[in-house]
Structure formats: C-alpha cells, structure tokens
C-alpha atoms as a PDB file:
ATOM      1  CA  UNK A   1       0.000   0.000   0.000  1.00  0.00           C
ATOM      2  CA  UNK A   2       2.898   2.130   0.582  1.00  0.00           C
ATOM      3  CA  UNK A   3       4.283   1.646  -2.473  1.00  0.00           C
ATOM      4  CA  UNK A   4       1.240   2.446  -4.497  1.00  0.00           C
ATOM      5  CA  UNK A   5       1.140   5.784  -2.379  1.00  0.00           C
ATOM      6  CA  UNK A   6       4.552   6.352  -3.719  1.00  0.00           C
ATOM      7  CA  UNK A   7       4.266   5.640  -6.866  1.00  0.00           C
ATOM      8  CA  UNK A   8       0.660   8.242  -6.558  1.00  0.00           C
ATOM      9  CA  UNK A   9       3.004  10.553  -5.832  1.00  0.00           C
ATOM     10  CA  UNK A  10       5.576  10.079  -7.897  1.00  0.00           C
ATOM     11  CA  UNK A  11       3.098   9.946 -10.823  1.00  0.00           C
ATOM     12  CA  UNK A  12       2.154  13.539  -9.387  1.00  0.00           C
ATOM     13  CA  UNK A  13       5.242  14.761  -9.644  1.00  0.00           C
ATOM     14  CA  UNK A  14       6.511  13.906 -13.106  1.00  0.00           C
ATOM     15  CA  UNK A  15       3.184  15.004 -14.137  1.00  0.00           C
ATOM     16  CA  UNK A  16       3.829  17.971 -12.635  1.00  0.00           C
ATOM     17  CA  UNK A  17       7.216  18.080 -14.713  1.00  0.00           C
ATOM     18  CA  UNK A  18       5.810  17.474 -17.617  1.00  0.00           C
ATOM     19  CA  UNK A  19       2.952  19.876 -17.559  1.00  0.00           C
ATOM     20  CA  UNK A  20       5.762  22.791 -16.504  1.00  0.00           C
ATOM     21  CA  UNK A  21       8.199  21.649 -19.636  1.00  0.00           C
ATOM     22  CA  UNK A  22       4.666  21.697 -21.977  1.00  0.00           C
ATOM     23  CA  UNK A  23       3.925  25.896 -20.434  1.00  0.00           C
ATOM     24  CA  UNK A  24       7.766  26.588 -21.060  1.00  0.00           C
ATOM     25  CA  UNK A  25       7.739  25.454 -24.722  1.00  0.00           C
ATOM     26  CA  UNK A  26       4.687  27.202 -25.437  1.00  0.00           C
ATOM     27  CA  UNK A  27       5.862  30.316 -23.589  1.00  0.00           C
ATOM     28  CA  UNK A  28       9.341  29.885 -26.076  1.00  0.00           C
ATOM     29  CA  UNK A  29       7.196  28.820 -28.928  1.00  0.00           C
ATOM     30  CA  UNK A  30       5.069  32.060 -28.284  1.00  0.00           C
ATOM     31  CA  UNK A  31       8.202  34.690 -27.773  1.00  0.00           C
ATOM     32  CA  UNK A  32       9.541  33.844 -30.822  1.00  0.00           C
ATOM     33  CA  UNK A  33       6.181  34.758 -32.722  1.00  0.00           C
ATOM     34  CA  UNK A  34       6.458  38.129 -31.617  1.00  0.00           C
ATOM     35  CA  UNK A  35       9.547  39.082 -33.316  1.00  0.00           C
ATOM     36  CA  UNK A  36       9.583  42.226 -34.581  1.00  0.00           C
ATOM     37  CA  UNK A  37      11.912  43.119 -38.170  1.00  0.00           C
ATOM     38  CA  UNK A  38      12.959  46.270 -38.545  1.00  0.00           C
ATOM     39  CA  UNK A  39      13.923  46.668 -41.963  1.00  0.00           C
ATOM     40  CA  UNK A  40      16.110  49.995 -43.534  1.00  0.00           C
ATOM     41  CA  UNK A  41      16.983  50.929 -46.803  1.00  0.00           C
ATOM     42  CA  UNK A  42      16.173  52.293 -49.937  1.00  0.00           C
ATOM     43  CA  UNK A  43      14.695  51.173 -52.816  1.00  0.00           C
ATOM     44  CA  UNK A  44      14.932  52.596 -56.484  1.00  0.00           C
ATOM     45  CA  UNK A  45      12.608  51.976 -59.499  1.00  0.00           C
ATOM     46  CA  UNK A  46      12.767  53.076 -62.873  1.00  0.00           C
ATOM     47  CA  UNK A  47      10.315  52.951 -65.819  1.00  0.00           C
ATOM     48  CA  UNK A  48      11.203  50.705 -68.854  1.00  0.00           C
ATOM     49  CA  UNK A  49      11.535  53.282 -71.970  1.00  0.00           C
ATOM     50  CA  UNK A  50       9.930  50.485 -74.183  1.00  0.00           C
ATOM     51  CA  UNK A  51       6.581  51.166 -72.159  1.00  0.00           C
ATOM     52  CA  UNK A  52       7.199  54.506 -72.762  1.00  0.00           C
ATOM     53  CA  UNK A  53       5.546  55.347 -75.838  1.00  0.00           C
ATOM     54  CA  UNK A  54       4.383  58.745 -77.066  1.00  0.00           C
ATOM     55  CA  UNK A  55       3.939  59.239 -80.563  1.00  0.00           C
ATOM     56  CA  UNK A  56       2.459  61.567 -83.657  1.00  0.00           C
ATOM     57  CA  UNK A  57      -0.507  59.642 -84.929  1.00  0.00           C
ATOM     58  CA  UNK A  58      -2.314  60.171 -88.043  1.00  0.00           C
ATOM     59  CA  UNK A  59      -2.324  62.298 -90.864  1.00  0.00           C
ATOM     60  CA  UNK A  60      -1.781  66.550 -89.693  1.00  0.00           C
ATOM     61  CA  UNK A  61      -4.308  68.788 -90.480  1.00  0.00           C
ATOM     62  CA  UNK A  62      -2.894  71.771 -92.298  1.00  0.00           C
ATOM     63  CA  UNK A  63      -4.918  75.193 -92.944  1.00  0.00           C
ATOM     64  CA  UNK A  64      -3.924  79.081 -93.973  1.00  0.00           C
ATOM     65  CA  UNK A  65      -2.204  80.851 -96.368  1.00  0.00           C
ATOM     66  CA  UNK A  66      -0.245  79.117 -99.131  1.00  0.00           C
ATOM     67  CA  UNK A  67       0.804  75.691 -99.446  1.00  0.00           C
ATOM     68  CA  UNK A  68       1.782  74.016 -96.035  1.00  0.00           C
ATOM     69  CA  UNK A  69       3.090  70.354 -96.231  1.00  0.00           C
ATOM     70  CA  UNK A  70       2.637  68.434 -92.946  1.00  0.00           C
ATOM     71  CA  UNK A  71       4.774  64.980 -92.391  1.00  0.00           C
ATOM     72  CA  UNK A  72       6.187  62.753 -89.564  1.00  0.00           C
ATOM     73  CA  UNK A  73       9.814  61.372 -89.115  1.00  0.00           C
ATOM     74  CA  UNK A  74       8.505  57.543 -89.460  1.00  0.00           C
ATOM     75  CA  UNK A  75      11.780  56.429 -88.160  1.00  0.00           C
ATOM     76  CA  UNK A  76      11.006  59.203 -85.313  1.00  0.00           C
ATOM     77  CA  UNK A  77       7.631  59.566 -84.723  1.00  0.00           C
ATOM     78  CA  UNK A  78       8.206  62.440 -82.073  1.00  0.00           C
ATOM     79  CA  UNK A  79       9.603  64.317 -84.645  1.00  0.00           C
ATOM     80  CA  UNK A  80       7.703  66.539 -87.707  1.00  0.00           C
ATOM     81  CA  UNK A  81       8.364  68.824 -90.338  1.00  0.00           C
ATOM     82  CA  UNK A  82       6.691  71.670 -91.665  1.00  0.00           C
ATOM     83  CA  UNK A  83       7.177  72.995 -95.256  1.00  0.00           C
ATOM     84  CA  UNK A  84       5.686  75.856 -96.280  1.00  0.00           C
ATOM     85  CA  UNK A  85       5.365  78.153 -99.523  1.00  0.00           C
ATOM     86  CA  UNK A  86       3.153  80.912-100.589  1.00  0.00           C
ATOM     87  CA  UNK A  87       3.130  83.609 -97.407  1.00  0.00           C
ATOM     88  CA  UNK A  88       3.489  86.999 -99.541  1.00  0.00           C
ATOM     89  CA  UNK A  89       2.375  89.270 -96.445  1.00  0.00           C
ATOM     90  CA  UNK A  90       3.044  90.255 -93.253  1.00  0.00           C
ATOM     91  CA  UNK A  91       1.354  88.752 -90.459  1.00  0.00           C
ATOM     92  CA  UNK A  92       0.134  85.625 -92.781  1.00  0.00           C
ATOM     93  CA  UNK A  93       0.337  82.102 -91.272  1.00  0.00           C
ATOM     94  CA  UNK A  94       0.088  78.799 -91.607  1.00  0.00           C
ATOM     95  CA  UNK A  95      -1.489  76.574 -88.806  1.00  0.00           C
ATOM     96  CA  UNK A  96      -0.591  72.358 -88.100  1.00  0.00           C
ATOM     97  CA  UNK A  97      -2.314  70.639 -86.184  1.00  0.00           C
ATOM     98  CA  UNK A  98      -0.758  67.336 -85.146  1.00  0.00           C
ATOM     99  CA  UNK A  99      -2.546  64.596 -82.628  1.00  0.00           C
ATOM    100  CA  UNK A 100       0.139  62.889 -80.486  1.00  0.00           C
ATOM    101  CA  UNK A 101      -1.079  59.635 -78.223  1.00  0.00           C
ATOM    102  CA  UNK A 102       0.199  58.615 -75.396  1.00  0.00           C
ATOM    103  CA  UNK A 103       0.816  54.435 -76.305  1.00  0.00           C
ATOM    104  CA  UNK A 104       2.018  53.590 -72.928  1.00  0.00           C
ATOM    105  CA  UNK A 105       0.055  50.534 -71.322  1.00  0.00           C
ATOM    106  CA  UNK A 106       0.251  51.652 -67.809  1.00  0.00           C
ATOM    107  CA  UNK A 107       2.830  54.967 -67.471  1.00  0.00           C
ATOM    108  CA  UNK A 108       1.456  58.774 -67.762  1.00  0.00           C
ATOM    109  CA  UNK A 109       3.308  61.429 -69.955  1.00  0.00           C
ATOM    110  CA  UNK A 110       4.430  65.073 -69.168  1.00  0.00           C
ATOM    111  CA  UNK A 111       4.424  66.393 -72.606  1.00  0.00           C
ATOM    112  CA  UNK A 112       6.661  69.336 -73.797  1.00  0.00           C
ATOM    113  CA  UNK A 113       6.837  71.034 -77.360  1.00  0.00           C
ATOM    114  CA  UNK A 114       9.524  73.020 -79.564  1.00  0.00           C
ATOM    115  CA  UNK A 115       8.858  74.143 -82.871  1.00  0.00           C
ATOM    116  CA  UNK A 116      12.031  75.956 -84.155  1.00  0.00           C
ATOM    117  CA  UNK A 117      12.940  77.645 -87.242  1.00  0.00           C
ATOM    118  CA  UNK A 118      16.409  78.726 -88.644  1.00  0.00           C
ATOM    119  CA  UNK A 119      14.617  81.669 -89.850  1.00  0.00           C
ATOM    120  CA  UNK A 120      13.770  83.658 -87.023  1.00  0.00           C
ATOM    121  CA  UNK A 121      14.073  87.146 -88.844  1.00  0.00           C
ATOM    122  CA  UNK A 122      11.337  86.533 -90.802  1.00  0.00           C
ATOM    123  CA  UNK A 123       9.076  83.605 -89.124  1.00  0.00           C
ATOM    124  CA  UNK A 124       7.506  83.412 -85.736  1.00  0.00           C
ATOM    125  CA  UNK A 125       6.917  79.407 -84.929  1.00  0.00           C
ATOM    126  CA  UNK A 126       4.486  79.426 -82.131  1.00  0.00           C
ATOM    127  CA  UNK A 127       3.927  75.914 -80.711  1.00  0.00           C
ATOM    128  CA  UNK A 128       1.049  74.932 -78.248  1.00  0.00           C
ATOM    129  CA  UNK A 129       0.021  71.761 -76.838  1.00  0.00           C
ATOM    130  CA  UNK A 130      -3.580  71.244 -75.687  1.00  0.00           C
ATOM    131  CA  UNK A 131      -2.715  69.100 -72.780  1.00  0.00           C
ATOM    132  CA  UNK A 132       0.729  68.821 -71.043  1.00  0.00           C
ATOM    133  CA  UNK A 133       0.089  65.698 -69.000  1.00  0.00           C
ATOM    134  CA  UNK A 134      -1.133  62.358 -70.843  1.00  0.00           C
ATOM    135  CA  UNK A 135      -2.807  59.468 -68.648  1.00  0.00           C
ATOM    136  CA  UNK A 136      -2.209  56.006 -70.565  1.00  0.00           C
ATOM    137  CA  UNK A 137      -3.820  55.986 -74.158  1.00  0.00           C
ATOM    138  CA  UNK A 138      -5.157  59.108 -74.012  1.00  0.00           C
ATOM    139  CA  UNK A 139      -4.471  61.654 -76.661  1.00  0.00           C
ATOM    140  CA  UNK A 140      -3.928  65.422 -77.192  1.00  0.00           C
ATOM    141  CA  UNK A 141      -3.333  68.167 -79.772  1.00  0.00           C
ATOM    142  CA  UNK A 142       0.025  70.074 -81.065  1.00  0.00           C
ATOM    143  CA  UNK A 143      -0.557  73.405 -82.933  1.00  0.00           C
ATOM    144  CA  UNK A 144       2.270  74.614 -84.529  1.00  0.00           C
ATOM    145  CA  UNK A 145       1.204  78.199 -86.182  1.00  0.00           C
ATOM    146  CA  UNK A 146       4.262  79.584 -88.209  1.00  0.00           C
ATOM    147  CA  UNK A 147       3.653  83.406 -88.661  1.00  0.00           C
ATOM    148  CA  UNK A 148       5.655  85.493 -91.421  1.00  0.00           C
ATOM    149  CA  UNK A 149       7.192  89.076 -90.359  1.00  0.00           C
ATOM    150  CA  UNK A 150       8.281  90.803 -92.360  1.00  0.00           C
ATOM    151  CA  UNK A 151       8.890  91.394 -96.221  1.00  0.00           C
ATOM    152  CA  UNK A 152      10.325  91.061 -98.589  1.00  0.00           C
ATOM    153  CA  UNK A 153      11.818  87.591 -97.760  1.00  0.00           C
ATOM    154  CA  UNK A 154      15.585  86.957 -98.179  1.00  0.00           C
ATOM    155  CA  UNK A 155      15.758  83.761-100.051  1.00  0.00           C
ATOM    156  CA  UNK A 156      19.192  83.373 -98.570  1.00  0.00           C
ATOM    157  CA  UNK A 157      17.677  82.412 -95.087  1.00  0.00           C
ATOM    158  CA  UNK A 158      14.367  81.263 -96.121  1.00  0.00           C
ATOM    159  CA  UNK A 159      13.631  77.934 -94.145  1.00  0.00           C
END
C-alpha cells in the first residue's frame, strides 16, 4: 500500500514536470512569434523606356495661307516637319495641327513642345500643346502656327 502511495506521488510529480516543460515550450514557442523586423533601406525603381511610348498619330491637319506640307519622321515619330510656300504678307500664317497619343500601357506622360525655325528674322513658330500631362492611351493636340514678319523675304535664309 505504501508503495502504491509512492508511486501516486511520484506519478504527481513527473506530471507535474511534464505539464511545466509543456507551459515553457509554449511560452518559447510564443516569444519567438512576436519578433519584430525592422527593416532599412532604400529602394529605387525606374520605368522601362519600351513602355514609354508617345507618338504623332495620323495624318496633320494643315490650314492658312499658301501651301503648307505636314509629315512625320517615321523612323522618329516624335519628330515633324513643316514645309511651307506661298506667305506673300506680313502677319500671314500657316497653322498644323498634329494629334500625339500617349501608347504607354500603364505609365502617364508630361508632354513638352519646340517648334524651331532657322529663320527667325522673318518667321515666328508658335507651338502649343492642348494638354501637357497624358494618362495612358489618351491623346492630345500640337498646334504649330508659323507666322511670317516681315517682307520682302531673303531667299538666302528662307527655311
């Protein structure tokens, strides 16, 4: 009878034992879930230029005094060229009108225009875009107005 008191007892206190070492694992088990990272650093991105795709489109649209010709670099399509014959006056012009799209699946555009001539004595190239910031596929207008000054024109720098 003894003995089976004992080994009651006994029984108690490796259960005991056991039952602690089961609360310390989970109390381990449940400090290392609560680690916290701290992470640092930078991080740079940059867009891939063949998403970035903004383009003339179309035929120009052409209008005023004399003949205007309207084209676009195909092997540049951000690039166009105005020829123009026929303004006599002052103050005559000749308006373009080019549509450039913004092909870019997912990136917007800031647009900026130059028009330039290497005739400045004699023609004023005014160039205005309609909108200066492009969401993906949308599309806006360039006007390029070239304006003659004065007369008569010096073939020498005509351009």
């Amino acid at each position: 009878m003894r003995r089976a008191r004992i080994r009651r007892a006994n029984n108690k206190v490796v259960g005991g034992i056991v039952l602690l070492a089961i609360i310390l694992v989970a109390v381990g088990y449940a400090a290392i879930t609560n680690v916290t990272l701290n992470i640092n650093g930078t991080a740079k991105s940059e867009a891939s230029q063949s998403n970035f795709v903004v383009e003339f489109m179309g035929t120009p649209t052409v209008s005023g005094k004399g003949t205007i010709t309207a084209t676009i670099n195909e092997n540049k399509k951000t690039e166009g060229t105005i020829e123009m014959s026929g303004l006599t006056a002052k103050e005559d012009t000749a308006t373009v009108i080019y549509t450039v799209k913004n092909q870019s699946q997912d990136l917007s555009a800031n647009l900026t225009a130059e028009a330039t001539s290497s005739n400045s004595d004699y023609f004023e190239v005014i160039s205005k875009l309609d909108k200066t910031t492009l969401k993906a596929g949308e599309e806006t207008s360039l006007t390029v107005t070239v304006k003659l000054l004065k007369t008569p024109i010096d073939e020498t720098k005509e351009d």
